[in-house]
PDB file of N, CA and C in Angstrom:
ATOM      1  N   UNK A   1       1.689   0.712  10.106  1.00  0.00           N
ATOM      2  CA  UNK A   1       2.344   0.800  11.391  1.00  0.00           C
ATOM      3  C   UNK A   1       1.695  -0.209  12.347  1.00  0.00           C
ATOM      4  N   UNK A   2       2.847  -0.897  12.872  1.00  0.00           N
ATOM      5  CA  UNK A   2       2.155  -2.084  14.127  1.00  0.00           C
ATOM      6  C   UNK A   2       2.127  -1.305  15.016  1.00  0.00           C
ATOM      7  N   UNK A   3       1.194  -1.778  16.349  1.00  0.00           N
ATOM      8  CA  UNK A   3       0.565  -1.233  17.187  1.00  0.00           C
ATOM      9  C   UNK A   3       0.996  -2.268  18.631  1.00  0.00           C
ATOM     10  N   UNK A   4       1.418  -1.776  19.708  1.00  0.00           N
ATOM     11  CA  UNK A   4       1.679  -2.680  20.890  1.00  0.00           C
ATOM     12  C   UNK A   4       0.929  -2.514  21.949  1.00  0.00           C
ATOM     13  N   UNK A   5       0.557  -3.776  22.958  1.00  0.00           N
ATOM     14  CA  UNK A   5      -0.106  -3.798  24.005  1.00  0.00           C
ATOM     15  C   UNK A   5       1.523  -4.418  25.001  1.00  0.00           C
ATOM     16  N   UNK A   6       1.845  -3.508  26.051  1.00  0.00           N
ATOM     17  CA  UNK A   6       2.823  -3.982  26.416  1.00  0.00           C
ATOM     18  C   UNK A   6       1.998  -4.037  28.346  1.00  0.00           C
ATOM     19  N   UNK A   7       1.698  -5.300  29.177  1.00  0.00           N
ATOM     20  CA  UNK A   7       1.178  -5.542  30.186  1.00  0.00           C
ATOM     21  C   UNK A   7       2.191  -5.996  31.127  1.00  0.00           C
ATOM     22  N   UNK A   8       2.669  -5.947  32.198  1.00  0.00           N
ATOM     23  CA  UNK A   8       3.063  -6.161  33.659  1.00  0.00           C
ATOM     24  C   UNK A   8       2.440  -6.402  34.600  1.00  0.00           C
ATOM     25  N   UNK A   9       2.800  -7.220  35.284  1.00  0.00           N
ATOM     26  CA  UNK A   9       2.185  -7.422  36.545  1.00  0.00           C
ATOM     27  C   UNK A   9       2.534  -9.108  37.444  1.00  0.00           C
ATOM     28  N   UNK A  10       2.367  -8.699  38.805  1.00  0.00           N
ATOM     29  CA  UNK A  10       3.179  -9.779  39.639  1.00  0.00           C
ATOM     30  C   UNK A  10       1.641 -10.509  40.177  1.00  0.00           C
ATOM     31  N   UNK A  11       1.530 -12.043  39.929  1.00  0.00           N
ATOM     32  CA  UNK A  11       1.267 -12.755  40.389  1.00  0.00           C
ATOM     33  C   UNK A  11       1.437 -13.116  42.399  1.00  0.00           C
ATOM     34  N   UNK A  12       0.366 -13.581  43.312  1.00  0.00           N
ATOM     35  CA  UNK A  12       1.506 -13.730  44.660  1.00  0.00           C
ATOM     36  C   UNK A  12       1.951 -15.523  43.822  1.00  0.00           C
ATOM     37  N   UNK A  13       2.889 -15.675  44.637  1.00  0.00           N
ATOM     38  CA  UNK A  13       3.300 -16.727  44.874  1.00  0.00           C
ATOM     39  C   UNK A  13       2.876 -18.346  44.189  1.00  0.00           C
ATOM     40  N   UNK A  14       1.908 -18.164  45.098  1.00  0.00           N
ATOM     41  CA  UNK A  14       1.367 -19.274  45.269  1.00  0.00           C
ATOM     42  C   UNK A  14       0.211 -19.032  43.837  1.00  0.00           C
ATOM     43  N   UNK A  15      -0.170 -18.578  43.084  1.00  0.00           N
ATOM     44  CA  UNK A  15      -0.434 -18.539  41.765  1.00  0.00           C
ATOM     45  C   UNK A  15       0.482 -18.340  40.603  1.00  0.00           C
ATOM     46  N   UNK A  16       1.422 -18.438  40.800  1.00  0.00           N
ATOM     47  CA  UNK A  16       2.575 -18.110  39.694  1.00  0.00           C
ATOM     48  C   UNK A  16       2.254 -18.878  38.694  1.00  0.00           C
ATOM     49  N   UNK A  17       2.303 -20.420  39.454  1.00  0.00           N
ATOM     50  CA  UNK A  17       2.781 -21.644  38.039  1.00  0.00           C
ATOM     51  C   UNK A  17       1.722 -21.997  37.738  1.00  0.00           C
ATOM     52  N   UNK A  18       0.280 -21.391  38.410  1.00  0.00           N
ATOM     53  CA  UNK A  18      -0.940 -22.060  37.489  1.00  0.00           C
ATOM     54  C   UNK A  18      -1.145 -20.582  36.518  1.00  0.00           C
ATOM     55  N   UNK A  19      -0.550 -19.544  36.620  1.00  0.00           N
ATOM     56  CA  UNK A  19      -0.560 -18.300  35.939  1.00  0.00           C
ATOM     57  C   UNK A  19       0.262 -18.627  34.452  1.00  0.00           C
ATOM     58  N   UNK A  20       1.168 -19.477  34.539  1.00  0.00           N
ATOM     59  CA  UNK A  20       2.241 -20.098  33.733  1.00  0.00           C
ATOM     60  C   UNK A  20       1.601 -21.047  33.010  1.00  0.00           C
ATOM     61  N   UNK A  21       0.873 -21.580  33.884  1.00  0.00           N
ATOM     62  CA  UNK A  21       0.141 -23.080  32.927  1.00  0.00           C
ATOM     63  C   UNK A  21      -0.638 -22.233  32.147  1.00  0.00           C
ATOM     64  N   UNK A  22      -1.738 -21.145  32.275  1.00  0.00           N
ATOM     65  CA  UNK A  22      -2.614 -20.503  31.503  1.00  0.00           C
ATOM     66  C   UNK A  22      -2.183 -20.132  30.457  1.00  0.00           C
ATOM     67  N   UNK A  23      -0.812 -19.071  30.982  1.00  0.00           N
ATOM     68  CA  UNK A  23       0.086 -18.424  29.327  1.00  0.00           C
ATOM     69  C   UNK A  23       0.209 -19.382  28.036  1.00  0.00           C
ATOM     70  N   UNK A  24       0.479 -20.511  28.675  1.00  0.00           N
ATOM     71  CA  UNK A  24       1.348 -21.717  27.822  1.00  0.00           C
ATOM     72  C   UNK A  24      -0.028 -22.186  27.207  1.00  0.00           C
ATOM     73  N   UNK A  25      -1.203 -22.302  27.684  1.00  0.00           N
ATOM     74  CA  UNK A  25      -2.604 -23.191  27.091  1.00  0.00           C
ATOM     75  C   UNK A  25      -2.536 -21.729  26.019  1.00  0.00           C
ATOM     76  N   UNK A  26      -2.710 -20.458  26.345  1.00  0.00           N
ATOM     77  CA  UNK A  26      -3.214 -19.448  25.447  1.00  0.00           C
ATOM     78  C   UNK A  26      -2.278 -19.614  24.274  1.00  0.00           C
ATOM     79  N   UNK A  27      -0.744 -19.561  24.302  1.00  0.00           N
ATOM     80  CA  UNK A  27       0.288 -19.804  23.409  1.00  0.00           C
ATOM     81  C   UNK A  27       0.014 -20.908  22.542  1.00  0.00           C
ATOM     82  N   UNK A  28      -0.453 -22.109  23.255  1.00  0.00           N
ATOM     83  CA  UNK A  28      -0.640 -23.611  22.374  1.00  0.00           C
ATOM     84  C   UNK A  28      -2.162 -22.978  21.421  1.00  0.00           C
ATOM     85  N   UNK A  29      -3.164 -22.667  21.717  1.00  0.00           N
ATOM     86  CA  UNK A  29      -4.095 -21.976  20.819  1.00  0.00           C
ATOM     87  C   UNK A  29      -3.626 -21.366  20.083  1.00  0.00           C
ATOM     88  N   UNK A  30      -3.219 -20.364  20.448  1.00  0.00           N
ATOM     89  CA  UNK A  30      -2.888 -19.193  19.296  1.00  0.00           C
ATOM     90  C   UNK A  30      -2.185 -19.984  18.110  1.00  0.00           C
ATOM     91  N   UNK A  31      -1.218 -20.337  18.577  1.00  0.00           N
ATOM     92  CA  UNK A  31      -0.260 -21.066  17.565  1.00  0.00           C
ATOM     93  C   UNK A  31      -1.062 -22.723  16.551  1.00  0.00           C
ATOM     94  N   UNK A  32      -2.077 -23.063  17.390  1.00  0.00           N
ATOM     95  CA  UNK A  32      -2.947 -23.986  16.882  1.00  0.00           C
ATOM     96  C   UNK A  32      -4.059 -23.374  15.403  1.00  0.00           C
ATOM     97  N   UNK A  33      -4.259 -22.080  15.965  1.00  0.00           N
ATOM     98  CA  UNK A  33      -5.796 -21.205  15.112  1.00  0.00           C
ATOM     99  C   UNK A  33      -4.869 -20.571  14.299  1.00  0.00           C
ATOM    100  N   UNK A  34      -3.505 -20.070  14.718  1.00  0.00           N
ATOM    101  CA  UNK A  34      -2.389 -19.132  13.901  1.00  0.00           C
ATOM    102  C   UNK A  34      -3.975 -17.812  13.240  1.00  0.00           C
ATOM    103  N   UNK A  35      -4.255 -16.942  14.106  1.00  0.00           N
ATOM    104  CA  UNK A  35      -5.606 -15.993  13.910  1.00  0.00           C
ATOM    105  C   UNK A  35      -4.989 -15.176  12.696  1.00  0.00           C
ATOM    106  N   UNK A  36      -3.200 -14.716  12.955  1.00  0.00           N
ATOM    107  CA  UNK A  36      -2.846 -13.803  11.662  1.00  0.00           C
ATOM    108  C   UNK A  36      -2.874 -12.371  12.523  1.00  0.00           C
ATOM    109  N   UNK A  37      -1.352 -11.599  12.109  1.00  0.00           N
ATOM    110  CA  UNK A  37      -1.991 -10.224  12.590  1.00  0.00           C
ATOM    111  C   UNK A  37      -1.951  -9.846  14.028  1.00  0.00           C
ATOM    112  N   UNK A  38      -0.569 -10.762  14.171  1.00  0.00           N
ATOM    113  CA  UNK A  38      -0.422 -10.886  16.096  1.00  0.00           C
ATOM    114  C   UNK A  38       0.990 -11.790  16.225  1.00  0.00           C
ATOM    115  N   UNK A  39       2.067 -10.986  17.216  1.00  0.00           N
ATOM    116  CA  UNK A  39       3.443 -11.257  17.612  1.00  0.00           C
ATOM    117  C   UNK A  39       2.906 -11.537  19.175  1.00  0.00           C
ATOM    118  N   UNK A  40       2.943 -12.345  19.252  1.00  0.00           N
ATOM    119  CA  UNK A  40       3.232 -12.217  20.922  1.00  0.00           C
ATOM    120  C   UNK A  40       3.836 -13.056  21.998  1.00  0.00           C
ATOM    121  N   UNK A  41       4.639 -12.516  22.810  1.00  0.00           N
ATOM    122  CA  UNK A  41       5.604 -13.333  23.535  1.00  0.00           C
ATOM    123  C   UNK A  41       5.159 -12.642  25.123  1.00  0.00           C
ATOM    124  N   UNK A  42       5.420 -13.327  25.914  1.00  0.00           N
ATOM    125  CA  UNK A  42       5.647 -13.630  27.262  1.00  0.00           C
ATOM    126  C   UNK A  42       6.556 -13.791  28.003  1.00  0.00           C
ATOM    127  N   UNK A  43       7.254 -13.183  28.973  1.00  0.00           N
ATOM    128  CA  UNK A  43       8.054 -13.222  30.079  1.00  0.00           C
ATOM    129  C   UNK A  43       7.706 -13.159  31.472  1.00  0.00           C
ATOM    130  N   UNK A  44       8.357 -14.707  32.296  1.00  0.00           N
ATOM    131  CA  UNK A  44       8.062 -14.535  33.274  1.00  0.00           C
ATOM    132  C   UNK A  44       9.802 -14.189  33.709  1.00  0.00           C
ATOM    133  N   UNK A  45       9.540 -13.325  35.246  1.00  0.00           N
ATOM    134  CA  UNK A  45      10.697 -12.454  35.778  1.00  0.00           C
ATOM    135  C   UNK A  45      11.319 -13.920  36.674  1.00  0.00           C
ATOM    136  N   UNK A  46      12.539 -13.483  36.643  1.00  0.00           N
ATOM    137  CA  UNK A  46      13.562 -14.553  37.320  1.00  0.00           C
ATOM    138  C   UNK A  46      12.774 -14.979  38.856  1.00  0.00           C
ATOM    139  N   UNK A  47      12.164 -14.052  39.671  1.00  0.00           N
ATOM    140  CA  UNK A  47      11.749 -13.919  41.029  1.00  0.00           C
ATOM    141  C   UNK A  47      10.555 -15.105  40.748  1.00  0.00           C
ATOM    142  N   UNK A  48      10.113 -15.539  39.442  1.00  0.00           N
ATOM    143  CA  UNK A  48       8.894 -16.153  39.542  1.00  0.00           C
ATOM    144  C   UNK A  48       7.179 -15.808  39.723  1.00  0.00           C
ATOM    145  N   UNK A  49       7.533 -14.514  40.192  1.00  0.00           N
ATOM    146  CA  UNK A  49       5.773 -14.168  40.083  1.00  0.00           C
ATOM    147  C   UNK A  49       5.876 -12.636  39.088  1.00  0.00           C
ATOM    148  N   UNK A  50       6.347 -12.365  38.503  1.00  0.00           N
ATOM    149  CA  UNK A  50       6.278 -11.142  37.467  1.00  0.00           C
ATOM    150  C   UNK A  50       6.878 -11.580  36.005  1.00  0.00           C
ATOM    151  N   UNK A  51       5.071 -11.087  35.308  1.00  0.00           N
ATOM    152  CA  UNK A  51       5.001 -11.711  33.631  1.00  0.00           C
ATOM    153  C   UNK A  51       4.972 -10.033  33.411  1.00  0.00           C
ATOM    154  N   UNK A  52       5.509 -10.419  32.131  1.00  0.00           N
ATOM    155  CA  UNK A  52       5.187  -9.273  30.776  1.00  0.00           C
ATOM    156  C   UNK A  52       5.042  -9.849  29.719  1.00  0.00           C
ATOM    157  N   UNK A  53       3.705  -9.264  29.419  1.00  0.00           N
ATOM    158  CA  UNK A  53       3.272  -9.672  28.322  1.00  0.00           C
ATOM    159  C   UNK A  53       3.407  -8.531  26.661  1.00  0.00           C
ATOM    160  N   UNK A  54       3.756  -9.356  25.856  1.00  0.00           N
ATOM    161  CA  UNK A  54       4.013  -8.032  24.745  1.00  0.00           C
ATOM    162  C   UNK A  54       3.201  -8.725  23.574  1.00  0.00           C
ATOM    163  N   UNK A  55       2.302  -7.967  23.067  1.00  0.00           N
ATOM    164  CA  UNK A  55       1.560  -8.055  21.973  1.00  0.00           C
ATOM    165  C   UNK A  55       1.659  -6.955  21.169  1.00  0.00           C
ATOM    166  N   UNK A  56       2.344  -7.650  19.927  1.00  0.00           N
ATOM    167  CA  UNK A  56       2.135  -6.915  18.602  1.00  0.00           C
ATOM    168  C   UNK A  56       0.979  -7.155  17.411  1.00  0.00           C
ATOM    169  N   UNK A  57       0.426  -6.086  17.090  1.00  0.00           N
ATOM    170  CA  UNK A  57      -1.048  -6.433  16.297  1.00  0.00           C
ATOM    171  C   UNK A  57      -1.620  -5.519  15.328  1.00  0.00           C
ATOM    172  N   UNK A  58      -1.405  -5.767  14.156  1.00  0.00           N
ATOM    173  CA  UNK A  58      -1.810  -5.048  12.484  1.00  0.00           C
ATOM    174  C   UNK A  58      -2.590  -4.348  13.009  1.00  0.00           C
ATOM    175  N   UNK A  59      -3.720  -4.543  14.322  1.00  0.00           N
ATOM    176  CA  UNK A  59      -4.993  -3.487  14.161  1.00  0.00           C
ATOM    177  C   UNK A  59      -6.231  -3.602  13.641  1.00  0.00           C
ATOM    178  N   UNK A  60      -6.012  -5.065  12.488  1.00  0.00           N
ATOM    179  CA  UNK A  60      -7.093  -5.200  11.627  1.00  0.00           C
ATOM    180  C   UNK A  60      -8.197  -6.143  12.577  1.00  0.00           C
ATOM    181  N   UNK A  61      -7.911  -7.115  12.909  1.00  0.00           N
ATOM    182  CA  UNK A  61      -8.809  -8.004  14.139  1.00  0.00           C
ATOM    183  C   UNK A  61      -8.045  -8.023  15.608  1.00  0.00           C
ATOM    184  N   UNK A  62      -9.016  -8.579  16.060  1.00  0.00           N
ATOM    185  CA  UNK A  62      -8.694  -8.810  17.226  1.00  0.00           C
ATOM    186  C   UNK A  62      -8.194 -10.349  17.390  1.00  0.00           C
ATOM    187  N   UNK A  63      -6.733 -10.860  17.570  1.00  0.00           N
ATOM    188  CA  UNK A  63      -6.434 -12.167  17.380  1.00  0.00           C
ATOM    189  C   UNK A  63      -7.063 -13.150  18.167  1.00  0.00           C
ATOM    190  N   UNK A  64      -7.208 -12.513  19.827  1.00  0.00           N
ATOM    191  CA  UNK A  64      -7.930 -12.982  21.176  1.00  0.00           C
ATOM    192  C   UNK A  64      -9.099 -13.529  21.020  1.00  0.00           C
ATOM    193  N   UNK A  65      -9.923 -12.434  19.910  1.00  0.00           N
ATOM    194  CA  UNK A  65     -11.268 -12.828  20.460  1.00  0.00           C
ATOM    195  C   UNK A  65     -12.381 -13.870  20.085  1.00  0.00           C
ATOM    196  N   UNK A  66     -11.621 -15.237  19.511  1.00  0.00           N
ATOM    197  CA  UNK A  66     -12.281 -16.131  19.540  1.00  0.00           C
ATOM    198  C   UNK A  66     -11.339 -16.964  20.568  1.00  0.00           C
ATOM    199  N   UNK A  67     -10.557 -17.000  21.356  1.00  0.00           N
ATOM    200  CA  UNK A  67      -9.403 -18.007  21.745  1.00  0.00           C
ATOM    201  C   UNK A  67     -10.193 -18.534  23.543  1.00  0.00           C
ATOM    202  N   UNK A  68     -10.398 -19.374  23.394  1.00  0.00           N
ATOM    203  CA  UNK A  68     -11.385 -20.189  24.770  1.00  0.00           C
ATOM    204  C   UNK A  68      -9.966 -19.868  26.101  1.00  0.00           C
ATOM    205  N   UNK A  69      -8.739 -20.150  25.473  1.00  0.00           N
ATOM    206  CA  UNK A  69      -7.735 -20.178  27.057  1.00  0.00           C
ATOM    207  C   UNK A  69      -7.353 -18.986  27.343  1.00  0.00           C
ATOM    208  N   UNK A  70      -7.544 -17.483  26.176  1.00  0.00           N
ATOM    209  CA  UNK A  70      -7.344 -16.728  26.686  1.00  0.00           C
ATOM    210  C   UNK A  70      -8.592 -15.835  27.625  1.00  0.00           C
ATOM    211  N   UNK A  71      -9.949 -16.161  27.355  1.00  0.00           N
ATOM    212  CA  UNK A  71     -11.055 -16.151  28.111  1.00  0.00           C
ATOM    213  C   UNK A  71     -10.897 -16.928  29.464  1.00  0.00           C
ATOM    214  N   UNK A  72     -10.218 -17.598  29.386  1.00  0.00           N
ATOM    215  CA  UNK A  72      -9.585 -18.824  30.733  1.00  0.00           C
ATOM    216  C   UNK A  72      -8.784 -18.232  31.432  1.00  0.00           C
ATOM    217  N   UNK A  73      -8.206 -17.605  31.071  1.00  0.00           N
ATOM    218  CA  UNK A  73      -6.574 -16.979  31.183  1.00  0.00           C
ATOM    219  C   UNK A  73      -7.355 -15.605  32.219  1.00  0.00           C
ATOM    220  N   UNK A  74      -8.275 -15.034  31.621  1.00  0.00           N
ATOM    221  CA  UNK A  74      -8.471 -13.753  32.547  1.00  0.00           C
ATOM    222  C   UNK A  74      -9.677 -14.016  33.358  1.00  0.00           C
ATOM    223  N   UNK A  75     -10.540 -15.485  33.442  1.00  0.00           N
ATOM    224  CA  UNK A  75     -11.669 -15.649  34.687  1.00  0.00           C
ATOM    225  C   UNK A  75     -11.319 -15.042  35.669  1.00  0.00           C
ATOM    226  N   UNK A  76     -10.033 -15.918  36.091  1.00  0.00           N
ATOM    227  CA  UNK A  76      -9.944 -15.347  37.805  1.00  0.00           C
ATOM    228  C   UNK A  76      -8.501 -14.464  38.100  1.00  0.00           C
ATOM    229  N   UNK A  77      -8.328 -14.070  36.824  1.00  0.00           N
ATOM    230  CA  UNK A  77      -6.820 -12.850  36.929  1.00  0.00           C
ATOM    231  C   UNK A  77      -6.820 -12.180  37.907  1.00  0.00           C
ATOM    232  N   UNK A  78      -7.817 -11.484  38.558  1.00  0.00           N
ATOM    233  CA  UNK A  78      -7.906 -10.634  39.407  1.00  0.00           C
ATOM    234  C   UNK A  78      -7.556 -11.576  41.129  1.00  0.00           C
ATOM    235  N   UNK A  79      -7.962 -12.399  41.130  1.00  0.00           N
ATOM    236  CA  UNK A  79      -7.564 -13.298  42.475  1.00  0.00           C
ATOM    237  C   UNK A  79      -5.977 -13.720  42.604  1.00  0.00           C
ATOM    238  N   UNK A  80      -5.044 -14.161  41.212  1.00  0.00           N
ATOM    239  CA  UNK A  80      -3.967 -14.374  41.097  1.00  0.00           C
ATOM    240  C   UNK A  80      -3.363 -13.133  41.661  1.00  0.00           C
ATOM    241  N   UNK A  81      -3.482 -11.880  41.054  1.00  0.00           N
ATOM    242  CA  UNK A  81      -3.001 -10.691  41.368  1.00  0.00           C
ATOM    243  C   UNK A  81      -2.409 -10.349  42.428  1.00  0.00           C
ATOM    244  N   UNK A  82      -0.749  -9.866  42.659  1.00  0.00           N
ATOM    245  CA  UNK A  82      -0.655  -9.443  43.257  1.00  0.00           C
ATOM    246  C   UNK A  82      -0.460  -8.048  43.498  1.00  0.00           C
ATOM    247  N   UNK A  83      -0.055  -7.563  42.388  1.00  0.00           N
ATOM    248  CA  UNK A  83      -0.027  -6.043  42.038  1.00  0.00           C
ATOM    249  C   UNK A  83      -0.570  -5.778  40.647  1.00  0.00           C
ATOM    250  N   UNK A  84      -1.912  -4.576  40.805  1.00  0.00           N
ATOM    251  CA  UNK A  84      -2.546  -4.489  39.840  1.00  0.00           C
ATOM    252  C   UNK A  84      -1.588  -4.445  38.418  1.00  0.00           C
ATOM    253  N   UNK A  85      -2.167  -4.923  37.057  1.00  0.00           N
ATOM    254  CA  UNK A  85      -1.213  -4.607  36.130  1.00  0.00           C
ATOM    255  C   UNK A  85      -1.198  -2.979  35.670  1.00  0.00           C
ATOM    256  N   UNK A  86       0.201  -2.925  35.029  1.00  0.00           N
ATOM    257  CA  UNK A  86       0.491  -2.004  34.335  1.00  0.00           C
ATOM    258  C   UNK A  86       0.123  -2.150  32.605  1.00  0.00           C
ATOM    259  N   UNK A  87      -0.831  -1.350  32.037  1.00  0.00           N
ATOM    260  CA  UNK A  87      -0.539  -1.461  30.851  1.00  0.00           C
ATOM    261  C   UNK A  87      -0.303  -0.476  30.286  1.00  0.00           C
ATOM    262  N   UNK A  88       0.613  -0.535  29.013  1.00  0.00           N
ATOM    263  CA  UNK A  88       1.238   0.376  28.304  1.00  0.00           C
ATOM    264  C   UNK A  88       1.189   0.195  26.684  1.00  0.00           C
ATOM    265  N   UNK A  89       0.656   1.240  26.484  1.00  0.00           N
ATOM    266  CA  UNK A  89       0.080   0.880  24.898  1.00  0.00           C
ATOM    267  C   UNK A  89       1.659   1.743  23.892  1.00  0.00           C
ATOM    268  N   UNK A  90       1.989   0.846  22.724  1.00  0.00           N
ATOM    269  CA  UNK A  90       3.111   1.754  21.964  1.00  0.00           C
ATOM    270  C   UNK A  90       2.525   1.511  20.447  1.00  0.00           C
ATOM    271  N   UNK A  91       3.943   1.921  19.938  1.00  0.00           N
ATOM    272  CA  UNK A  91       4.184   1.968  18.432  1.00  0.00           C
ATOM    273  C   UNK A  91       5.522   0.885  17.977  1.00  0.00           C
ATOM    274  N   UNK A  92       5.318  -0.153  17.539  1.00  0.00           N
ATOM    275  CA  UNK A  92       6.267  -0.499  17.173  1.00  0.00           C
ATOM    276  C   UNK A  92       7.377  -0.201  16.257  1.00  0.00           C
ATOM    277  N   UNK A  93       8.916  -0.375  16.151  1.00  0.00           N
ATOM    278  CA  UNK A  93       9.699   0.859  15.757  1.00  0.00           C
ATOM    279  C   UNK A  93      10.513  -0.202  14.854  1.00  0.00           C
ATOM    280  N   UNK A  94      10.849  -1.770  15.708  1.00  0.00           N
ATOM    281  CA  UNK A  94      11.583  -2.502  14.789  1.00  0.00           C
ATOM    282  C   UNK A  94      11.513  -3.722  15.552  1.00  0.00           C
ATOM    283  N   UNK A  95      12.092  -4.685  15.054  1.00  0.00           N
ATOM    284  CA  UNK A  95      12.370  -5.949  15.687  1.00  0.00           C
ATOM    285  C   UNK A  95      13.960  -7.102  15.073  1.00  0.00           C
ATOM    286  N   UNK A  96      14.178  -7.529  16.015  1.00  0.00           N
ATOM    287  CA  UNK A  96      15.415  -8.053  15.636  1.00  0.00           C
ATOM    288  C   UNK A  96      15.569  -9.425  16.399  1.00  0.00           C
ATOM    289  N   UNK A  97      15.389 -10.889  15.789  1.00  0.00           N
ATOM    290  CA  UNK A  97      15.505 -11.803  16.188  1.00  0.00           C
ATOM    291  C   UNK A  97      16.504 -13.280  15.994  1.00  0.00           C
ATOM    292  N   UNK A  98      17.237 -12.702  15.285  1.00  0.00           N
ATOM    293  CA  UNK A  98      18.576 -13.424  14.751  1.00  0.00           C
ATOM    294  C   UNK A  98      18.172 -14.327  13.429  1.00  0.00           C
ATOM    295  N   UNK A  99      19.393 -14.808  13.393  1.00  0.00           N
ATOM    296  CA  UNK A  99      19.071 -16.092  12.201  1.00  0.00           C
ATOM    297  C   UNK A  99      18.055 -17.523  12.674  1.00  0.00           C
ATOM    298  N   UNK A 100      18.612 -17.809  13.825  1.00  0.00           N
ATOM    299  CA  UNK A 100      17.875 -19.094  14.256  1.00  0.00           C
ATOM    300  C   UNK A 100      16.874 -18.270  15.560  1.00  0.00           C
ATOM    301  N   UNK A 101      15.908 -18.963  15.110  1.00  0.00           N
ATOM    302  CA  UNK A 101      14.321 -19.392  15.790  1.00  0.00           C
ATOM    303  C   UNK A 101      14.419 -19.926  16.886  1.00  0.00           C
TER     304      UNK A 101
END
């Protein structure tokens, strides 16, 4: 059974797109090291300052915890912040992503 980390939370403003540049450096790693044992996608909200983050993860390692931009990614999270995050831990049930990628 996969296991989910499902996170929310609004950026103000004026940190949005360096909040955006971070996601995208952590994404280019991950996908560089490919750790194994980890789905994860990102949404930022139409308004521009509200991400959700969804991580799916076997359980067996931790994919993060060698990754330098996602250590980057949470230095100064708390200053970006505009509303504390929400996190919500699940069970994954299914997934459905079409034919094309």
């Amino acid at each position: 059974m996969r296991r989910a980390a499902v996170v929310q939370y609004r950026t103000s403003a004026d940190s949005a797109e360096h909040n955006r540049c971070l996601i995208e450096e952590v994404l280019i790693e991950l996908g560089a090291r490919d750790p194994g044992g980890l789905d994860y996608q990102v949404l930022q909200f139409e308004d521009g300052t509200g991400f959700l983050h969804v991580a799916v993860f076997d359980g067996i390692s931790d994919a993060f915890a060698d990754c330098e931009a996602d250590r980057e990614f949470h230095r100064d999270l708390e200053q970006r912040l505009a509303t504390p995050p929400i996190i919500s831990r699940a069970r994954l049930i299914g997934a459905y992503f079409g034919r094309t990628r």
